[in-house]
Protein backbone atom coordinates (compact mmCIF):
# COMPACT_ATOMS: atom_id res chain seq x y z
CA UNK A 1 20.74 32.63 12.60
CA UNK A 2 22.22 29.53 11.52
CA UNK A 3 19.80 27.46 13.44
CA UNK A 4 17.06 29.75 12.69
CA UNK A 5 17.95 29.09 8.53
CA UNK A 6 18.43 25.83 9.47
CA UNK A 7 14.68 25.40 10.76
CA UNK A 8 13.15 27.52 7.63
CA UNK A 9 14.85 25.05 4.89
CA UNK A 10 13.08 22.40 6.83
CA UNK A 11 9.69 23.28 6.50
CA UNK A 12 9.92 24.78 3.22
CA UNK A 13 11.43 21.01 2.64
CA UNK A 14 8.43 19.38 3.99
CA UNK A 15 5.54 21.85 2.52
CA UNK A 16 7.12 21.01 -0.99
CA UNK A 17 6.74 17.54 -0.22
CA UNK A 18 3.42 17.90 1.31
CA UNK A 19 2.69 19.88 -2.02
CA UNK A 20 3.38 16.75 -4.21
CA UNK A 21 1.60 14.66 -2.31
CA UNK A 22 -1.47 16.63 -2.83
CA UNK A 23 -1.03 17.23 -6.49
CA UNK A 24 -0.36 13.02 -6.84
CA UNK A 25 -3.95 12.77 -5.51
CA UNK A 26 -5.42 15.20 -7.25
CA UNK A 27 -3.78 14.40 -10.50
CA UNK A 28 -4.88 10.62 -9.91
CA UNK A 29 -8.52 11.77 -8.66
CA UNK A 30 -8.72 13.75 -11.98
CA UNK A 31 -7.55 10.43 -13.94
CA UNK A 32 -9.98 8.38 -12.50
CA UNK A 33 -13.07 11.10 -12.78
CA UNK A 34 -12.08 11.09 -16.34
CA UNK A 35 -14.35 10.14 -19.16
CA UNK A 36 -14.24 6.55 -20.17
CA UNK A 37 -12.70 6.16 -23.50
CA UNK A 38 -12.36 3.37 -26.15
CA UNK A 39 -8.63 3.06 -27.04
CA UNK A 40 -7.40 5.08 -24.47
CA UNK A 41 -5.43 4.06 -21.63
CA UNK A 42 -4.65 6.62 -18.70
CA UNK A 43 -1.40 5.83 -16.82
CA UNK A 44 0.08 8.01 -13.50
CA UNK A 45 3.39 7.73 -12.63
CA UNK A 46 4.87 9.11 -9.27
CA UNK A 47 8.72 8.58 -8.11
CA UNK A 48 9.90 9.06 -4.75
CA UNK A 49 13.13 7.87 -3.38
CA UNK A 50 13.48 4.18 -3.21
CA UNK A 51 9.73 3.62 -5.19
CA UNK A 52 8.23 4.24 -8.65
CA UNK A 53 4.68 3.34 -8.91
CA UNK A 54 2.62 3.58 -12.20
CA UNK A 55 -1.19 3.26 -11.75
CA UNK A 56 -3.19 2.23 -15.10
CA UNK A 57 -6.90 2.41 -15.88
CA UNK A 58 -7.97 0.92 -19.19
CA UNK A 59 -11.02 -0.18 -20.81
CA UNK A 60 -11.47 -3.41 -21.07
CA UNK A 61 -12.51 -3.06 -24.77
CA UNK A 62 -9.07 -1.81 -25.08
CA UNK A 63 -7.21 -4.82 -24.09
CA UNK A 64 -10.24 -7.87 -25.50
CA UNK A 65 -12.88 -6.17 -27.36
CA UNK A 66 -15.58 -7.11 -25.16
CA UNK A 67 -16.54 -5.04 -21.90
CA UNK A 68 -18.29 -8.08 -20.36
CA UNK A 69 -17.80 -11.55 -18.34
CA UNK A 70 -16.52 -13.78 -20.92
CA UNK A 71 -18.95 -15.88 -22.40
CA UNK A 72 -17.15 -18.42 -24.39
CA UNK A 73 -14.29 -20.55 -24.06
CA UNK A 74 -12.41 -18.02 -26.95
CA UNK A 75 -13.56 -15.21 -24.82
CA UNK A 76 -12.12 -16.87 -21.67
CA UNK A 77 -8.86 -17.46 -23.16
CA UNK A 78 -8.24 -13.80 -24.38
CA UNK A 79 -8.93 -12.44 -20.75
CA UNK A 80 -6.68 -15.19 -19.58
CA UNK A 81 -3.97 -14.39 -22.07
CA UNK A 82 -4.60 -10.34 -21.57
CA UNK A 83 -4.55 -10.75 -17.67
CA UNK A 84 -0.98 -12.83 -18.26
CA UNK A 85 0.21 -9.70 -20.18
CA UNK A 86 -0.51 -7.42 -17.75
CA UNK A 87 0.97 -9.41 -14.94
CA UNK A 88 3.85 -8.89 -16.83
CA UNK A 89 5.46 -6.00 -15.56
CA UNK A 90 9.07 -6.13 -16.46
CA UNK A 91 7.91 -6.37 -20.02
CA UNK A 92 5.23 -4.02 -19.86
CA UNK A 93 7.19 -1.19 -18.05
CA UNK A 94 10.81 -0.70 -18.32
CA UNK A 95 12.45 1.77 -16.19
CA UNK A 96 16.21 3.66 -17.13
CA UNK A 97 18.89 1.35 -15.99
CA UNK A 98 20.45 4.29 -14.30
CA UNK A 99 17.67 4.35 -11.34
CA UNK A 100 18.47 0.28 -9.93
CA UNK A 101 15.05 -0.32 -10.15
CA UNK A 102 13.13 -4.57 -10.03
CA UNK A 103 9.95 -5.13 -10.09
CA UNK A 104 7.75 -5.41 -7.03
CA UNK A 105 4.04 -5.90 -6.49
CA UNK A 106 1.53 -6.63 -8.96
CA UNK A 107 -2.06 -5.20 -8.56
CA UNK A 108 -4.93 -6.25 -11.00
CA UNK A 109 -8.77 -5.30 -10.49
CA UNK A 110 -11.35 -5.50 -13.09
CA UNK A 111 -14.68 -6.22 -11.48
CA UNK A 112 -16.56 -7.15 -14.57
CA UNK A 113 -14.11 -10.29 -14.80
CA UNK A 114 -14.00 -10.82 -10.65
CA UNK A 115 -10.53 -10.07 -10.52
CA UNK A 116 -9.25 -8.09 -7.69
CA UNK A 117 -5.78 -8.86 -5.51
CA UNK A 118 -2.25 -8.61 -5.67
CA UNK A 119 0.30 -11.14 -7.25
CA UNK A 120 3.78 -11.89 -7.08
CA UNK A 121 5.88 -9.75 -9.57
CA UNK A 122 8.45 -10.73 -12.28
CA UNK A 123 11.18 -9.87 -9.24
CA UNK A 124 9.84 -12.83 -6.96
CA UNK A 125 9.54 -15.05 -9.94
CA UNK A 126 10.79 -16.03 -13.29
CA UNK A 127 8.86 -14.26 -15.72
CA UNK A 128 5.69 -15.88 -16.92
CA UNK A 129 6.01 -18.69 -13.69
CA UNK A 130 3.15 -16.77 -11.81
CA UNK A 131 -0.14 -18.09 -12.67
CA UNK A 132 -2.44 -15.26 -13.95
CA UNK A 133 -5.36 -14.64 -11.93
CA UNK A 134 -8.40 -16.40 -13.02
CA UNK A 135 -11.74 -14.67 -14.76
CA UNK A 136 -14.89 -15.49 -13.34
CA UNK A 137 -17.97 -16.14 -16.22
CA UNK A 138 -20.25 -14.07 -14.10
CA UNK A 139 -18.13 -10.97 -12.74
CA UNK A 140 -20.15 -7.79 -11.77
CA UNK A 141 -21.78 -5.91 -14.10
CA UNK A 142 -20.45 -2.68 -15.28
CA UNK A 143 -22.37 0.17 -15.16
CA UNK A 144 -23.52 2.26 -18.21
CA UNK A 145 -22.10 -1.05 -20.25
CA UNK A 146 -18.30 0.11 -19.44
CA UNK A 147 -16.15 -1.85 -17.57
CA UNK A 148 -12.60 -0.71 -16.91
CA UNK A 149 -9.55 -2.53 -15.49
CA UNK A 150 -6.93 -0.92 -12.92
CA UNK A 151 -3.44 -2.07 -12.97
CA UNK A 152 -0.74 -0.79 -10.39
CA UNK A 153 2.96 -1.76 -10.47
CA UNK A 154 5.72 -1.30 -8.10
CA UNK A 155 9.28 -1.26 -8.92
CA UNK A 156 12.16 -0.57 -5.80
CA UNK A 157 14.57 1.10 -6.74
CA UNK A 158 17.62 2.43 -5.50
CA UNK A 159 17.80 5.75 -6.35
CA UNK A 160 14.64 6.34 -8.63
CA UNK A 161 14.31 9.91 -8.97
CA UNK A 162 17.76 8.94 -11.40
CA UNK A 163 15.58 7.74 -13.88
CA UNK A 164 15.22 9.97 -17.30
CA UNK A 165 12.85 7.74 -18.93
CA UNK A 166 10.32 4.75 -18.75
CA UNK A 167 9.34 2.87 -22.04
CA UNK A 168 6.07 1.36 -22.08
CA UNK A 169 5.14 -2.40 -24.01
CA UNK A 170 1.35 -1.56 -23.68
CA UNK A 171 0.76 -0.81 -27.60
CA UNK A 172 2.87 -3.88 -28.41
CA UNK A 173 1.07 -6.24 -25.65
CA UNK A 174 -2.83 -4.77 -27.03
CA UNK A 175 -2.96 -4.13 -30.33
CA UNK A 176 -6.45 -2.26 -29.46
CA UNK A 177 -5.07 0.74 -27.50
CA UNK A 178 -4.60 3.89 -29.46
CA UNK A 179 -3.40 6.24 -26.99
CA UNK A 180 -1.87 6.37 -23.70
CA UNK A 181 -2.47 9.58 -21.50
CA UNK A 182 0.45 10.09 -18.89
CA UNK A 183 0.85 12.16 -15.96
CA UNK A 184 4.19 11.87 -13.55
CA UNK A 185 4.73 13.36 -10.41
CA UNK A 186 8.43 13.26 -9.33
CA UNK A 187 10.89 15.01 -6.87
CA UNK A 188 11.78 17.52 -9.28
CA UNK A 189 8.49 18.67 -10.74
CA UNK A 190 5.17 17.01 -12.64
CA UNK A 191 4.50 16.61 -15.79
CA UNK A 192 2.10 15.63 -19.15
CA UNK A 193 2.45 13.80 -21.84
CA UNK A 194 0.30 11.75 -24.32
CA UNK A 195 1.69 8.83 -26.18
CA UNK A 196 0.66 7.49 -29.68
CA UNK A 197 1.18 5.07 -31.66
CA UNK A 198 4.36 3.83 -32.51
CA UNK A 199 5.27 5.82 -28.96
CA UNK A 200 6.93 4.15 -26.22
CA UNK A 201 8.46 6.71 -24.21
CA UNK A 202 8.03 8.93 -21.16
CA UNK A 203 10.89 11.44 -20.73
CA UNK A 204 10.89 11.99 -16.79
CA UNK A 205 13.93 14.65 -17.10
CA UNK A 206 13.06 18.15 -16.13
């Protein structure tokens, strides 16, 4: 019996897990089918044991007020300066002390400015050393005249699913972005939340 109990917590164990994983891609599927929004910046979360990842998607208008190659050297210096910002992720995203978390890889793609590829993070360099990655004048064209950017973040940690919170420096880095729509997926259950201005925090206790 003790073998045969033994057996049953395992697979309940892994059809949990294999329950998360398929709510993380639907919840992130769902993000990204979402309507684009001025303003409005949609962020997942997921924690597992050693890894928090946060996946953004944000209108470009949100972060320079253009949805467009730059066309000016003005224009060219704001996505250079945004792109910096958002390269930034220990200042961007800070994580409860109490999980051991650094910052790991750096993902930026925004097609409209030909930017696409991973960077060092703050962890493997002093913060602000890494050069941001440069904007082409003639990126790709967005469709319907919107152009979004995707940012994803790593942080290892080591023990993540300790952390009770994550604050969030996106309203103080863009001074365009109104709202921030969060979804988390973590160990102990999933959650919602929507943050406004002056709001910088995502409670992860359940």
């Amino acid at each position: 019996m003790d073998a045969m109990g033994g057996r049953a917590r395992k697979v309940k164990v892994f059809a949990a897990g294999l329950a998360a994983t398929a709510l993380w891609a639907g919840t992130s599927a769902a993000c990204a089918g979402k309507a684009h929004e001025h303003g409005v910046a949609r962020l997942d979360i997921g924690v597992e044991a050693g890894l928090i990842t946060l996946s953004l998607d944000v209108p470009l208008e949100g972060l320079v007020g253009f949805e467009r190659a730059p066309r000016t050297d003005a224009e060219r210096a704001a996505v250079t300066a945004a792109l910096a910002r958002l390269q930034e992720a220990d200042k961007l995203v800070r994580i409860d002390s109490a999980a051991g978390c650094g910052a790991g890889k750096v993902e930026l793609v925004a097609p409209v400015w030909g930017v696409g590829g991973a960077s060092p993070a703050a962890a493997a360099a002093p913060s602000g050393s890494a050069p941001p990655a440069k904007p082409a004048d003639g990126g790709v064209p967005a469709k319907d005249g919107h152009g979004d950017l995707e940012a994803t973040y790593e942080f290892r940690c080591s023990n993540a699913p300790r952390a009770n919170q994550v604050e969030l420096g996106l309203f103080e880095a863009f001074a365009r972005l109104k709202r921030i729509e969060v979804q988390a997926v973590m160990p102990r259950g999933q959650m919602k939340v929507v943050l406004r201005r002056p709001q910088t925090r995502v409670g992860l206790a359940r």
